[in-house]
PDB file of N, CA and C in Angstrom:
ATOM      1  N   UNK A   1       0.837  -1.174   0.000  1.00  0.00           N
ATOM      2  CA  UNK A   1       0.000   0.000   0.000  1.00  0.00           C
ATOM      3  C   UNK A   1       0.883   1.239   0.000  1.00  0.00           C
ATOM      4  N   UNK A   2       0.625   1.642  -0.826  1.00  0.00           N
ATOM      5  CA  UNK A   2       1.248   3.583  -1.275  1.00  0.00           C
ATOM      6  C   UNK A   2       0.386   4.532  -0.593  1.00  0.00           C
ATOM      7  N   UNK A   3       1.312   5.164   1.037  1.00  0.00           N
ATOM      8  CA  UNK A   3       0.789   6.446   1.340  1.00  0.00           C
ATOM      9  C   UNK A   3       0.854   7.781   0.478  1.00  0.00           C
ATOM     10  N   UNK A   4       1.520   7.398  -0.775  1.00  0.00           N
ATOM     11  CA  UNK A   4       1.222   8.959  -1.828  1.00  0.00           C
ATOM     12  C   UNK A   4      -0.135   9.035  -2.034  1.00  0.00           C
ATOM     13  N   UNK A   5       0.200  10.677  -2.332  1.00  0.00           N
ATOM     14  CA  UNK A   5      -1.328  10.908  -2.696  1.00  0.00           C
ATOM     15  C   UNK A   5      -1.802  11.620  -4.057  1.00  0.00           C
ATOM     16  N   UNK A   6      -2.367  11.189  -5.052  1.00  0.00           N
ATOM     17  CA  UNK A   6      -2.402  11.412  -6.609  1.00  0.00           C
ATOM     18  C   UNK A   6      -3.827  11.281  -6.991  1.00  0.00           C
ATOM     19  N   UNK A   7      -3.479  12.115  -7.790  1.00  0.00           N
ATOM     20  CA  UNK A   7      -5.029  12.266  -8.826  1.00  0.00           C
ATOM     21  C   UNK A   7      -4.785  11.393  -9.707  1.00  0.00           C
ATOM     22  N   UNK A   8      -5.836  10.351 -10.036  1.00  0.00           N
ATOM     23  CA  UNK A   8      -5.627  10.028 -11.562  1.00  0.00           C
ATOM     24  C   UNK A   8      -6.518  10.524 -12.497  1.00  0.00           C
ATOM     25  N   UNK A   9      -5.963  10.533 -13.723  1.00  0.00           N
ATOM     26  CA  UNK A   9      -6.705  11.093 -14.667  1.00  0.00           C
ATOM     27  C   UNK A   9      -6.743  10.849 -16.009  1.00  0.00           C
ATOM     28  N   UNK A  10      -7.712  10.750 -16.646  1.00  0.00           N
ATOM     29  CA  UNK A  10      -7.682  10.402 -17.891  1.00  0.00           C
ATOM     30  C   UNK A  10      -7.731  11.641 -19.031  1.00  0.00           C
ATOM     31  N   UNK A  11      -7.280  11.381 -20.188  1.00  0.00           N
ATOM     32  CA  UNK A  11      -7.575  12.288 -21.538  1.00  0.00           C
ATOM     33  C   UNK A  11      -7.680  11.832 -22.774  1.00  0.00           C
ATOM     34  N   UNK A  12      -8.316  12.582 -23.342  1.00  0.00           N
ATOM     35  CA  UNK A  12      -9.001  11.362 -24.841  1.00  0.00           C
ATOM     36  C   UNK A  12      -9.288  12.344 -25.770  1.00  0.00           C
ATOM     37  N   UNK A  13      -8.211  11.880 -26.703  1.00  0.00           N
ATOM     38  CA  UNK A  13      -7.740  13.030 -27.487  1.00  0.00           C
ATOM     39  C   UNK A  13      -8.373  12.366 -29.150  1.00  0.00           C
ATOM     40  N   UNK A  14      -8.813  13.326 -30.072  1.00  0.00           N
ATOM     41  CA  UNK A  14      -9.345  13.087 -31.073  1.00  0.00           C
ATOM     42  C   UNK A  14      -8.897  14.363 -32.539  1.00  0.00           C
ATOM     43  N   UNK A  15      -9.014  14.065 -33.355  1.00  0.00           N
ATOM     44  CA  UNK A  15      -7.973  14.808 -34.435  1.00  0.00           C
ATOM     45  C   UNK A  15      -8.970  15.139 -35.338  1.00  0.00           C
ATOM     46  N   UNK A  16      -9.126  16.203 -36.314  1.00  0.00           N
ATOM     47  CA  UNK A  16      -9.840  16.345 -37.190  1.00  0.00           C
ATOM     48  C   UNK A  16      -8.939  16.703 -38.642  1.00  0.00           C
ATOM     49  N   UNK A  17      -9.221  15.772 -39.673  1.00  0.00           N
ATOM     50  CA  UNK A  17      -8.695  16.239 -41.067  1.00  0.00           C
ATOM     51  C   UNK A  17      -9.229  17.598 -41.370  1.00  0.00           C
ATOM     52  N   UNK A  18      -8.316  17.971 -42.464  1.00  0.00           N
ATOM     53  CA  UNK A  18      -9.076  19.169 -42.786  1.00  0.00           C
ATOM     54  C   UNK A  18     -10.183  18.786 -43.738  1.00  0.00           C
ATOM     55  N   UNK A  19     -10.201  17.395 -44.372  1.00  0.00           N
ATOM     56  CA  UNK A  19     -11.550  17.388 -45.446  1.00  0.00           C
ATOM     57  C   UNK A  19     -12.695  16.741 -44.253  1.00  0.00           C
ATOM     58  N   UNK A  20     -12.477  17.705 -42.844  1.00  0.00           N
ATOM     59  CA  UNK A  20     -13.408  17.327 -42.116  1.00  0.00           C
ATOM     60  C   UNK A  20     -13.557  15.853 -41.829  1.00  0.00           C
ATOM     61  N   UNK A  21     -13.699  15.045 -42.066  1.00  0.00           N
ATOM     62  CA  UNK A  21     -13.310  13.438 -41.060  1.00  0.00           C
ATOM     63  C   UNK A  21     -12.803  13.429 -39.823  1.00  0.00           C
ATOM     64  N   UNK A  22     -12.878  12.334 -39.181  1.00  0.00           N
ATOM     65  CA  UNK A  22     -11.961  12.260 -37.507  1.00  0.00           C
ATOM     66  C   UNK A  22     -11.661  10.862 -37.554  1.00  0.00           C
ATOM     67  N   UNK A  23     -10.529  11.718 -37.272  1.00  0.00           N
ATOM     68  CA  UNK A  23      -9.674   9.757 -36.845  1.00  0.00           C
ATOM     69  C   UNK A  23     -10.357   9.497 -35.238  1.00  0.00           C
ATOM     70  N   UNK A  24      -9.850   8.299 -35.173  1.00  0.00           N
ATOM     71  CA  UNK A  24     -10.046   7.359 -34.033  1.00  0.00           C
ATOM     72  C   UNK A  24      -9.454   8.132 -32.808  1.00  0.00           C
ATOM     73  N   UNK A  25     -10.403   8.199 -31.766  1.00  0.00           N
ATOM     74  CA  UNK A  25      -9.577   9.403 -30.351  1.00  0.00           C
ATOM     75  C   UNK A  25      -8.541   8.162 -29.739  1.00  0.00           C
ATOM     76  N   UNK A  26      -8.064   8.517 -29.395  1.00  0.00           N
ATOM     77  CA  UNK A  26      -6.470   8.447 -28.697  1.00  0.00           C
ATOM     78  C   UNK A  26      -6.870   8.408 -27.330  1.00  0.00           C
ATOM     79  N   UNK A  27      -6.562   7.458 -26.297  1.00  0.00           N
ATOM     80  CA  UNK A  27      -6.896   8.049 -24.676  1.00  0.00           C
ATOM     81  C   UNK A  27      -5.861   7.326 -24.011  1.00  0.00           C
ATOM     82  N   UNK A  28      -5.116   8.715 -22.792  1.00  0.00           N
ATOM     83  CA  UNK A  28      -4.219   8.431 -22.210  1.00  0.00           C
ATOM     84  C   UNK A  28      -4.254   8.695 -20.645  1.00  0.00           C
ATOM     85  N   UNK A  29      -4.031   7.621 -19.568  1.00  0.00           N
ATOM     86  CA  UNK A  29      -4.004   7.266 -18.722  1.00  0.00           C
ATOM     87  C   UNK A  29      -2.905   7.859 -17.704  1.00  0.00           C
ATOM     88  N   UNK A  30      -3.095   8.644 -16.732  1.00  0.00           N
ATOM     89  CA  UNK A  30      -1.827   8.758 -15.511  1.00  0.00           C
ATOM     90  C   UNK A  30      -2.415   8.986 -14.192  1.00  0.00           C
ATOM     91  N   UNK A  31      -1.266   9.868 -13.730  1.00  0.00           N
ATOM     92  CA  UNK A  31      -0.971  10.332 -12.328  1.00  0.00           C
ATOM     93  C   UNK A  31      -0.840  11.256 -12.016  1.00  0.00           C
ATOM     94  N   UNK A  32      -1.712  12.511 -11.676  1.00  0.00           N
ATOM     95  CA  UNK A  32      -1.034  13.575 -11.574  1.00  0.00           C
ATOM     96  C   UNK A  32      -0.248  13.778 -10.277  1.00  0.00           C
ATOM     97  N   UNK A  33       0.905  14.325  -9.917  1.00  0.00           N
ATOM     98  CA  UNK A  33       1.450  14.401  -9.098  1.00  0.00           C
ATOM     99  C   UNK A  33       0.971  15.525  -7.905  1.00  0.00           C
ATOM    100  N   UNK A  34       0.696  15.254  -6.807  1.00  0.00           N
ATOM    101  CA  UNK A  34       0.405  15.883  -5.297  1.00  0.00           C
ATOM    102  C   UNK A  34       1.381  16.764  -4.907  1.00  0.00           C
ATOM    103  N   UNK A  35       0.831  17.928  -4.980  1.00  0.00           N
ATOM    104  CA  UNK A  35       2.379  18.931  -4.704  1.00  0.00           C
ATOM    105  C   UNK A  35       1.855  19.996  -3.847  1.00  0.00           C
ATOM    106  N   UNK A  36       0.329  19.722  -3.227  1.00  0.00           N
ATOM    107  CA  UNK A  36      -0.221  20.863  -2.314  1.00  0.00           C
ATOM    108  C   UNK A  36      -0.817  20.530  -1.228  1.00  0.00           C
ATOM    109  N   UNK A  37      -0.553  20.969   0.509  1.00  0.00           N
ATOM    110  CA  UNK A  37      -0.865  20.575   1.166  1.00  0.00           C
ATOM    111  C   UNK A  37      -1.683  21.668   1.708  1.00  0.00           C
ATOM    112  N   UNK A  38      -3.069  21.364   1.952  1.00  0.00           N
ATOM    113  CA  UNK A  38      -3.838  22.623   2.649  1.00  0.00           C
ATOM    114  C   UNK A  38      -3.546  23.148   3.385  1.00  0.00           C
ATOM    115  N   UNK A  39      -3.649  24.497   4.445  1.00  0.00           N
ATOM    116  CA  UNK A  39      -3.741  24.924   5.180  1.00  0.00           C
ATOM    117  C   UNK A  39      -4.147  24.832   6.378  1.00  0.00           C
ATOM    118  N   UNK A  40      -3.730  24.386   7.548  1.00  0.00           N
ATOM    119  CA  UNK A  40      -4.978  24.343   8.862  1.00  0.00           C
ATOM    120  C   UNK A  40      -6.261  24.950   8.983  1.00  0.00           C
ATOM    121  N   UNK A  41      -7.373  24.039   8.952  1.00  0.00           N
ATOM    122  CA  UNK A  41      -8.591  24.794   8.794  1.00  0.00           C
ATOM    123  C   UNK A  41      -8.907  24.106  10.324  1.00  0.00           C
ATOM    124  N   UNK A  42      -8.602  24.130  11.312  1.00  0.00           N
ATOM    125  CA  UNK A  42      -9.407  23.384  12.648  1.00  0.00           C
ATOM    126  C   UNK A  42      -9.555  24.369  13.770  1.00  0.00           C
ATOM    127  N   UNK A  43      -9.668  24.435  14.283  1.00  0.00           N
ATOM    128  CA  UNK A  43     -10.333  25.234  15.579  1.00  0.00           C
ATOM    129  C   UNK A  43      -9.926  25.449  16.781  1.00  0.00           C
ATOM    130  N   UNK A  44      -9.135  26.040  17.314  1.00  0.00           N
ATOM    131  CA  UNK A  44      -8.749  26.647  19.147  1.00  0.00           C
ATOM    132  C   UNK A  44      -9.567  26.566  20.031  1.00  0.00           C
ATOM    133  N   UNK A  45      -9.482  26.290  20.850  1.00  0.00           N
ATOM    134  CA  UNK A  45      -9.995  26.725  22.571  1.00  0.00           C
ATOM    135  C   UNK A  45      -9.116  27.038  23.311  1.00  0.00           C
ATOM    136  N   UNK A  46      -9.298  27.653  24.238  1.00  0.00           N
ATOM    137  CA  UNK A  46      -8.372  27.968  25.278  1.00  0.00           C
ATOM    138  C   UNK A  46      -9.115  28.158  26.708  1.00  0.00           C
ATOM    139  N   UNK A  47      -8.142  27.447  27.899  1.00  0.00           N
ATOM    140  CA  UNK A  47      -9.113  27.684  28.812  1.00  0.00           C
ATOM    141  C   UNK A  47      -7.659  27.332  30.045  1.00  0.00           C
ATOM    142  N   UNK A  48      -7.902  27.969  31.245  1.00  0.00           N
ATOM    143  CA  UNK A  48      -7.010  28.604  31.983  1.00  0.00           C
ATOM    144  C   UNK A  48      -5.552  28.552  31.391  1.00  0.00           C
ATOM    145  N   UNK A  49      -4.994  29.259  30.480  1.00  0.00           N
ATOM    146  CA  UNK A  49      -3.716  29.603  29.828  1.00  0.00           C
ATOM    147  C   UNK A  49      -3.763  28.189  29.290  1.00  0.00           C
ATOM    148  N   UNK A  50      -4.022  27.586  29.250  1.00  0.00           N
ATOM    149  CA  UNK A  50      -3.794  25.697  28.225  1.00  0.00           C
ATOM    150  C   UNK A  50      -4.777  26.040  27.008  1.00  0.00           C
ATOM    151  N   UNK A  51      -3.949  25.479  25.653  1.00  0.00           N
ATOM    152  CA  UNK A  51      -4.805  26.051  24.384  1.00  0.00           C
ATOM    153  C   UNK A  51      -5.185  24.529  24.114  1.00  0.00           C
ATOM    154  N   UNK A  52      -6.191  24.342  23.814  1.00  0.00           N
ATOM    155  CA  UNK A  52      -5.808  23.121  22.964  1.00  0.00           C
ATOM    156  C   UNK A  52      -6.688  23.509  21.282  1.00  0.00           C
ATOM    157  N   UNK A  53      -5.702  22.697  20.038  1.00  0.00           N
ATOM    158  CA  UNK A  53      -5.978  22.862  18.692  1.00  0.00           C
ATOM    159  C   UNK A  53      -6.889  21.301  18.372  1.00  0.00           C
ATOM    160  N   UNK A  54      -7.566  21.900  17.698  1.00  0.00           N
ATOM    161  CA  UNK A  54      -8.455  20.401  17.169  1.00  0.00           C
ATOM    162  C   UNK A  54      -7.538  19.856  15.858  1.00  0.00           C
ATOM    163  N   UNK A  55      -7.736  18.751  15.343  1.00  0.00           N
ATOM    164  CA  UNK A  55      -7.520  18.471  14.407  1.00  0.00           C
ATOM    165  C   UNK A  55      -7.751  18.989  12.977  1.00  0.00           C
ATOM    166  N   UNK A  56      -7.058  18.952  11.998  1.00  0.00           N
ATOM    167  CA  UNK A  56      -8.123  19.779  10.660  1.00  0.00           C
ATOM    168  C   UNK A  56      -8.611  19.165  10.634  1.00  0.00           C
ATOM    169  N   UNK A  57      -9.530  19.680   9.817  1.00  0.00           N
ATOM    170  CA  UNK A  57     -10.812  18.852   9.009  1.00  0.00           C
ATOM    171  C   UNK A  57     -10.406  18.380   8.127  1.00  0.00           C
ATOM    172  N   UNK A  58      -9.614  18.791   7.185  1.00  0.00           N
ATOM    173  CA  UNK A  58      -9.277  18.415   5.516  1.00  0.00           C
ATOM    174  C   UNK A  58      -8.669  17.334   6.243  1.00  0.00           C
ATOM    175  N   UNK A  59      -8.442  15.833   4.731  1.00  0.00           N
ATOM    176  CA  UNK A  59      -7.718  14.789   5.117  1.00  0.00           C
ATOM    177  C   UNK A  59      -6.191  14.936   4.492  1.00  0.00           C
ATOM    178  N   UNK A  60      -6.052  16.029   4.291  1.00  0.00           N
ATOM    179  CA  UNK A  60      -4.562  16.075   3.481  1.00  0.00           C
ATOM    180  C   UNK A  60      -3.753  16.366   4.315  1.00  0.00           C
ATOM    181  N   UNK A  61      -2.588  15.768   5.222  1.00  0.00           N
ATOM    182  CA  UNK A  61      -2.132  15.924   5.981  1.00  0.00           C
ATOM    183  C   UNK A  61      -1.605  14.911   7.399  1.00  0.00           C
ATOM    184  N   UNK A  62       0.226  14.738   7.540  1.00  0.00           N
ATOM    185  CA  UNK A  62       0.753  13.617   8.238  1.00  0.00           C
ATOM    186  C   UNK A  62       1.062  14.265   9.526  1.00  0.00           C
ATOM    187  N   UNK A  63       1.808  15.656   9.140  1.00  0.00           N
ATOM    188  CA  UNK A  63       2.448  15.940  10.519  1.00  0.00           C
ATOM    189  C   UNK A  63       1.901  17.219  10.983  1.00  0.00           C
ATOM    190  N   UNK A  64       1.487  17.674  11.826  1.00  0.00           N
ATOM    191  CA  UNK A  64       1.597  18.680  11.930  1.00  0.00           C
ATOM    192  C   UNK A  64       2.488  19.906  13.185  1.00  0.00           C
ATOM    193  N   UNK A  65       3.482  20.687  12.782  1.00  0.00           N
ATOM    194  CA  UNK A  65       3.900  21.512  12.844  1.00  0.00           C
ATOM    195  C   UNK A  65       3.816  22.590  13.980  1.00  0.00           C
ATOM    196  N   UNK A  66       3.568  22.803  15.327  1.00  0.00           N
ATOM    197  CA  UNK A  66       2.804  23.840  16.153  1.00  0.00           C
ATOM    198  C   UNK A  66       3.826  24.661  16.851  1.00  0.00           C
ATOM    199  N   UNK A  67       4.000  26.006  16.198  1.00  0.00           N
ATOM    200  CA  UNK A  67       5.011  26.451  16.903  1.00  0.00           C
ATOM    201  C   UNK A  67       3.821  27.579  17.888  1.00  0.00           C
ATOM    202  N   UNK A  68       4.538  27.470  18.987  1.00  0.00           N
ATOM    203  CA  UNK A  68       4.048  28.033  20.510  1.00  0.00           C
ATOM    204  C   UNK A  68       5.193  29.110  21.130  1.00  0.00           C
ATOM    205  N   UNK A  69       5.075  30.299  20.729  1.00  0.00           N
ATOM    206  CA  UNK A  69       5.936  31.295  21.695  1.00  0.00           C
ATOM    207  C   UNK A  69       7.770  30.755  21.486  1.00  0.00           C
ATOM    208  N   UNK A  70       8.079  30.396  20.017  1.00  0.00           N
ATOM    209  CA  UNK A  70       9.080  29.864  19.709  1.00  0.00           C
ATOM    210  C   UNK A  70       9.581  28.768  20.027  1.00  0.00           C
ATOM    211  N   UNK A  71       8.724  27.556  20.407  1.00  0.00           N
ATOM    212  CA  UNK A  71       8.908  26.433  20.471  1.00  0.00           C
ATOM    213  C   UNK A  71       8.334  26.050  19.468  1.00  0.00           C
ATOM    214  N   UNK A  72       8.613  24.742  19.185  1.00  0.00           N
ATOM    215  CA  UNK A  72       7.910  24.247  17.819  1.00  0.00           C
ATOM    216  C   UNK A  72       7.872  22.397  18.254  1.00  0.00           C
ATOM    217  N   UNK A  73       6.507  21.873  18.287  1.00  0.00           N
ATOM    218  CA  UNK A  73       6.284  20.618  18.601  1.00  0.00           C
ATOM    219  C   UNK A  73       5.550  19.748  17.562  1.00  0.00           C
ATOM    220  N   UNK A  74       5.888  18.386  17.155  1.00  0.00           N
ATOM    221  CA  UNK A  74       5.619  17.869  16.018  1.00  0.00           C
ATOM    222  C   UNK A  74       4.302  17.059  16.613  1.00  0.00           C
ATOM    223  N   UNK A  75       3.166  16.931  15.656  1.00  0.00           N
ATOM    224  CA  UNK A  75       2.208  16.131  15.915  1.00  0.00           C
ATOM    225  C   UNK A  75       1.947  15.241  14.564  1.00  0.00           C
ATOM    226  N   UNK A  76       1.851  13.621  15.121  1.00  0.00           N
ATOM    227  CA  UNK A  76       1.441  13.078  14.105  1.00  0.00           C
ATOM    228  C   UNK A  76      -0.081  12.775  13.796  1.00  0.00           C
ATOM    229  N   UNK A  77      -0.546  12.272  13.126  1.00  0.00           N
ATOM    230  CA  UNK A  77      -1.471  12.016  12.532  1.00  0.00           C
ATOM    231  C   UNK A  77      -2.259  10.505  12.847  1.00  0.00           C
ATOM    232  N   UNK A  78      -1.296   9.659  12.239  1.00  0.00           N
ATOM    233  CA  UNK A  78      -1.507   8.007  12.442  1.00  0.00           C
ATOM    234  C   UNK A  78      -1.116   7.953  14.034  1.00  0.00           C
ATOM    235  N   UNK A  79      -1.146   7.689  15.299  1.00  0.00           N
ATOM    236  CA  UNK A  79      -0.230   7.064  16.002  1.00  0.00           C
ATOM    237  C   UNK A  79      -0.203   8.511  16.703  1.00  0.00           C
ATOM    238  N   UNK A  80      -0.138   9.265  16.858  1.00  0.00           N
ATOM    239  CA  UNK A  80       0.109  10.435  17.759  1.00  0.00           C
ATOM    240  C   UNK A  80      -0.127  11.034  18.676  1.00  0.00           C
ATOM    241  N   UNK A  81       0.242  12.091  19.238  1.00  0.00           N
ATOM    242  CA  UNK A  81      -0.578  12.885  20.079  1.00  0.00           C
ATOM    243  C   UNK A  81      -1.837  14.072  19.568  1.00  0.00           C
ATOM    244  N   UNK A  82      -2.296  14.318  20.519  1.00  0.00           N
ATOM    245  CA  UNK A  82      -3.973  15.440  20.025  1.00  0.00           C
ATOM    246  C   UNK A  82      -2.820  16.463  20.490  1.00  0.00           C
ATOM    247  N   UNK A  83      -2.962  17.958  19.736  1.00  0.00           N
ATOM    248  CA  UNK A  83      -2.536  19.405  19.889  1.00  0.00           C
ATOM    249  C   UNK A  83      -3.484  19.631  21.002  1.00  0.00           C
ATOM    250  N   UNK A  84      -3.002  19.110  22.350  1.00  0.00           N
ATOM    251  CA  UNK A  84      -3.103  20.094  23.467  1.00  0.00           C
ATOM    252  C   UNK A  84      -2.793  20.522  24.541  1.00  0.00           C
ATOM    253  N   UNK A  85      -2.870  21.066  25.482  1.00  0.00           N
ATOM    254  CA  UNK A  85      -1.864  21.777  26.605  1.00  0.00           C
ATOM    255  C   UNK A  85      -0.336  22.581  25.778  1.00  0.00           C
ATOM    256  N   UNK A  86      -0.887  23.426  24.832  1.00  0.00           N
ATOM    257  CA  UNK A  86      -0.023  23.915  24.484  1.00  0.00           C
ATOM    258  C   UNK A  86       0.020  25.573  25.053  1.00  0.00           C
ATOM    259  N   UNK A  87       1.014  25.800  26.254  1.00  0.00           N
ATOM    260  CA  UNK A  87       1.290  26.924  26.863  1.00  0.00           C
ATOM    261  C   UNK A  87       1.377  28.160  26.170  1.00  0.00           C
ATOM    262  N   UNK A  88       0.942  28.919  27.018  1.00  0.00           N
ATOM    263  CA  UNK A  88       0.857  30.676  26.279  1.00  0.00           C
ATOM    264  C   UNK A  88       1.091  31.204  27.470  1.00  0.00           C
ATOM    265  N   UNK A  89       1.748  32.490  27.006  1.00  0.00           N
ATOM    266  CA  UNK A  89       2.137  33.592  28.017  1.00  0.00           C
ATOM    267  C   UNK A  89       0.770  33.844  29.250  1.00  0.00           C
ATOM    268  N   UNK A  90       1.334  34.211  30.065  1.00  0.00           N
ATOM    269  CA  UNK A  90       0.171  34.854  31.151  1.00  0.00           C
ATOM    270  C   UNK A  90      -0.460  35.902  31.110  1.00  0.00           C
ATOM    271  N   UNK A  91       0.622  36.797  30.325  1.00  0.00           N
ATOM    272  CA  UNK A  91      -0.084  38.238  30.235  1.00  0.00           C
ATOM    273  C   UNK A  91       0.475  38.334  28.974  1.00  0.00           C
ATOM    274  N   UNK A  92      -0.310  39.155  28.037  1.00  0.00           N
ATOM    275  CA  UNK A  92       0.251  39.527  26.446  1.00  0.00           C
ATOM    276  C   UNK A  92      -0.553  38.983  26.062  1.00  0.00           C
ATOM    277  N   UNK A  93       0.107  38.530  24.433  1.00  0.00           N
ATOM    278  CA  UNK A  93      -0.032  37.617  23.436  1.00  0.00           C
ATOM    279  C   UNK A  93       0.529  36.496  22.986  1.00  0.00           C
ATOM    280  N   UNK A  94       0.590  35.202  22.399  1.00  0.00           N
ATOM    281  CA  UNK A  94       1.534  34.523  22.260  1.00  0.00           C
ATOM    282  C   UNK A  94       1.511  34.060  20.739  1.00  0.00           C
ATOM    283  N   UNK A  95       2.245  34.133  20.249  1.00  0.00           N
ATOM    284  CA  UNK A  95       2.150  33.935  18.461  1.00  0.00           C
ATOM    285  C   UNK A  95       2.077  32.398  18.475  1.00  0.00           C
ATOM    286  N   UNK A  96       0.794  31.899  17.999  1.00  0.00           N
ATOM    287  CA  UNK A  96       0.719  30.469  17.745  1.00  0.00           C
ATOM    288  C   UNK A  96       1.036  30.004  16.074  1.00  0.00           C
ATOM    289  N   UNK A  97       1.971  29.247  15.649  1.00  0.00           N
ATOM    290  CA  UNK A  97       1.943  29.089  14.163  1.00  0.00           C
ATOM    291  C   UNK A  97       1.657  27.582  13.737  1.00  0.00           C
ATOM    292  N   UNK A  98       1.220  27.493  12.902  1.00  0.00           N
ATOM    293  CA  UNK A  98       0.537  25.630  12.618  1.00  0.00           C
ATOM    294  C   UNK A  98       0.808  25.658  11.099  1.00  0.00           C
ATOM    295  N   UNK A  99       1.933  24.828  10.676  1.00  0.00           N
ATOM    296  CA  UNK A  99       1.855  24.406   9.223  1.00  0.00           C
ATOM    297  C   UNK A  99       1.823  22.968   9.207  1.00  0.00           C
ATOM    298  N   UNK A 100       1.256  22.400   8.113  1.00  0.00           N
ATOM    299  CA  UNK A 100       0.756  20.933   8.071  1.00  0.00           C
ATOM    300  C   UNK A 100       1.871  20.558   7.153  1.00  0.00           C
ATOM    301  N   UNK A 101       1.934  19.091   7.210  1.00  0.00           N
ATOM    302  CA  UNK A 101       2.951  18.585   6.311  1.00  0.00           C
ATOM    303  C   UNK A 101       1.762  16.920   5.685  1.00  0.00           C
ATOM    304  N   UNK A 102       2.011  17.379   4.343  1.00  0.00           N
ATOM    305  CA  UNK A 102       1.464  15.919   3.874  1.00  0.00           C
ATOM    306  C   UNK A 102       2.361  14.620   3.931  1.00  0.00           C
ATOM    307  N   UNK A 103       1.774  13.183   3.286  1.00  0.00           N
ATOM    308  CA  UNK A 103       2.606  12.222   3.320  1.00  0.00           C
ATOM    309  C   UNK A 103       3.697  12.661   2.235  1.00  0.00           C
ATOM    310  N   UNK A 104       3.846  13.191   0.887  1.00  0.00           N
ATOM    311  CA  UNK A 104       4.416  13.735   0.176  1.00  0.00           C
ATOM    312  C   UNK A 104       5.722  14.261   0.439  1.00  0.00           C
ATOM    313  N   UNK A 105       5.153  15.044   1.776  1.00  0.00           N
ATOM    314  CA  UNK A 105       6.293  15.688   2.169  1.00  0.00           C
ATOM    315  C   UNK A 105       6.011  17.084   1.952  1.00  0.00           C
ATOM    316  N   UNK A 106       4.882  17.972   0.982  1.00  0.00           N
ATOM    317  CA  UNK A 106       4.204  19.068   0.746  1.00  0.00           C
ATOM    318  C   UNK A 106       3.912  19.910   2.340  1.00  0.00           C
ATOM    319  N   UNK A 107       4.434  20.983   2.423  1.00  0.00           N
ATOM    320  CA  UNK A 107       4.085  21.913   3.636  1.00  0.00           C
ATOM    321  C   UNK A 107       3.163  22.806   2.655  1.00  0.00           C
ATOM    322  N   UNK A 108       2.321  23.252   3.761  1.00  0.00           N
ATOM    323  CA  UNK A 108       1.155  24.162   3.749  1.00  0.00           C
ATOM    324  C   UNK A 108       1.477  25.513   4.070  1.00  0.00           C
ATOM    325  N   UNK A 109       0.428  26.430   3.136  1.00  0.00           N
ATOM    326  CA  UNK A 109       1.062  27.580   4.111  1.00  0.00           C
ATOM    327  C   UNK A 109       0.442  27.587   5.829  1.00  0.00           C
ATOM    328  N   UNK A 110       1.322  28.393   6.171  1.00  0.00           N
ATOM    329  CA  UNK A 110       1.161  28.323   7.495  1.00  0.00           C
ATOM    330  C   UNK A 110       0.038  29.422   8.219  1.00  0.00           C
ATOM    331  N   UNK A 111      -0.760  28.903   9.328  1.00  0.00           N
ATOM    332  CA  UNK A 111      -1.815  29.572   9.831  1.00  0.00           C
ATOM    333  C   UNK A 111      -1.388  29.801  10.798  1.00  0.00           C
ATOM    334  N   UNK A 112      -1.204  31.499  11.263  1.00  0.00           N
ATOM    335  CA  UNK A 112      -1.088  32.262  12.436  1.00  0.00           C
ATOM    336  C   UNK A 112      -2.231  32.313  13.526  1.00  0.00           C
ATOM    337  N   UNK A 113      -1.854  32.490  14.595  1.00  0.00           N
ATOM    338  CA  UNK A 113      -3.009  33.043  14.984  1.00  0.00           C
ATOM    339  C   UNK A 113      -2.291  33.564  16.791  1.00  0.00           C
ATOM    340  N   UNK A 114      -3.037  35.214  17.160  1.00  0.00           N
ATOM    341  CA  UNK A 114      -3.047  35.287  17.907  1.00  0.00           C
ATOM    342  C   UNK A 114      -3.685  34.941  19.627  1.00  0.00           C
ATOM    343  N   UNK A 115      -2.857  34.437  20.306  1.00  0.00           N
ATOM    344  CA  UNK A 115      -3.478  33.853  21.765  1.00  0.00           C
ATOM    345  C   UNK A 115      -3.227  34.585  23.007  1.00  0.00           C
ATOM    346  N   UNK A 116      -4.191  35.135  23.737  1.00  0.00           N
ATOM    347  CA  UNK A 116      -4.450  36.055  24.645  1.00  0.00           C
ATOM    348  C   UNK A 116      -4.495  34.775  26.200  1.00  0.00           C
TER     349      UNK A 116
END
């Protein structure tokens, strides 16, 4: 079993003479190659200074990425831990950053977000 992830797709190609006739269409078979990993689309809570992140929703996606006030902690997917008890300042703000990584190996852009 192949954790890549690919479109397949077909095309069926057909020719026209110029004394108007058509040859026989042509149809060709592949793979398109996976080269984009979504964005974090999942959801925060926070509750006495402990944040916790839900999972995305989209299924595109192995690792994900959580940087916390310049730490940065890996979460997997298969086998892992859930994004939570992830610490924030007491007073301020704390820059939370989340980029996803597919099986591919494709990073996402990355979703900011401020935590009070």
């Amino acid at each position: 079993m192949s954790w890549k992830t690919a479109l397949s797709t077909s095309l069926t190609l057909a020719t026209v003479n110029a004394d108007g006739s058509k040859n026989e269409a042509v149809s060709y078979f592949g793979d398109l190659a996976d080269k984009y990993c979504a964005p974090y689309d999942g959801e925060g809570r926070e509750s006495l200074r402990k944040n916790r992140s839900h999972h995305p929703a989209v299924d595109d996606w192995n690792l994900a990425y959580v940087e916390v006030g310049g730490n940065t902690t890996t979460y997997w997917r298969l086998g892992g831990s859930s994004m939570v008890n992830l610490s924030v300042k007491k007073d301020g703000l704390t820059l939370m950053v989340i980029t996803l990584e597919d099986m591919d190996g494709n990073q996402s852009p990355t979703c900011d977000a401020l935590c009070s």
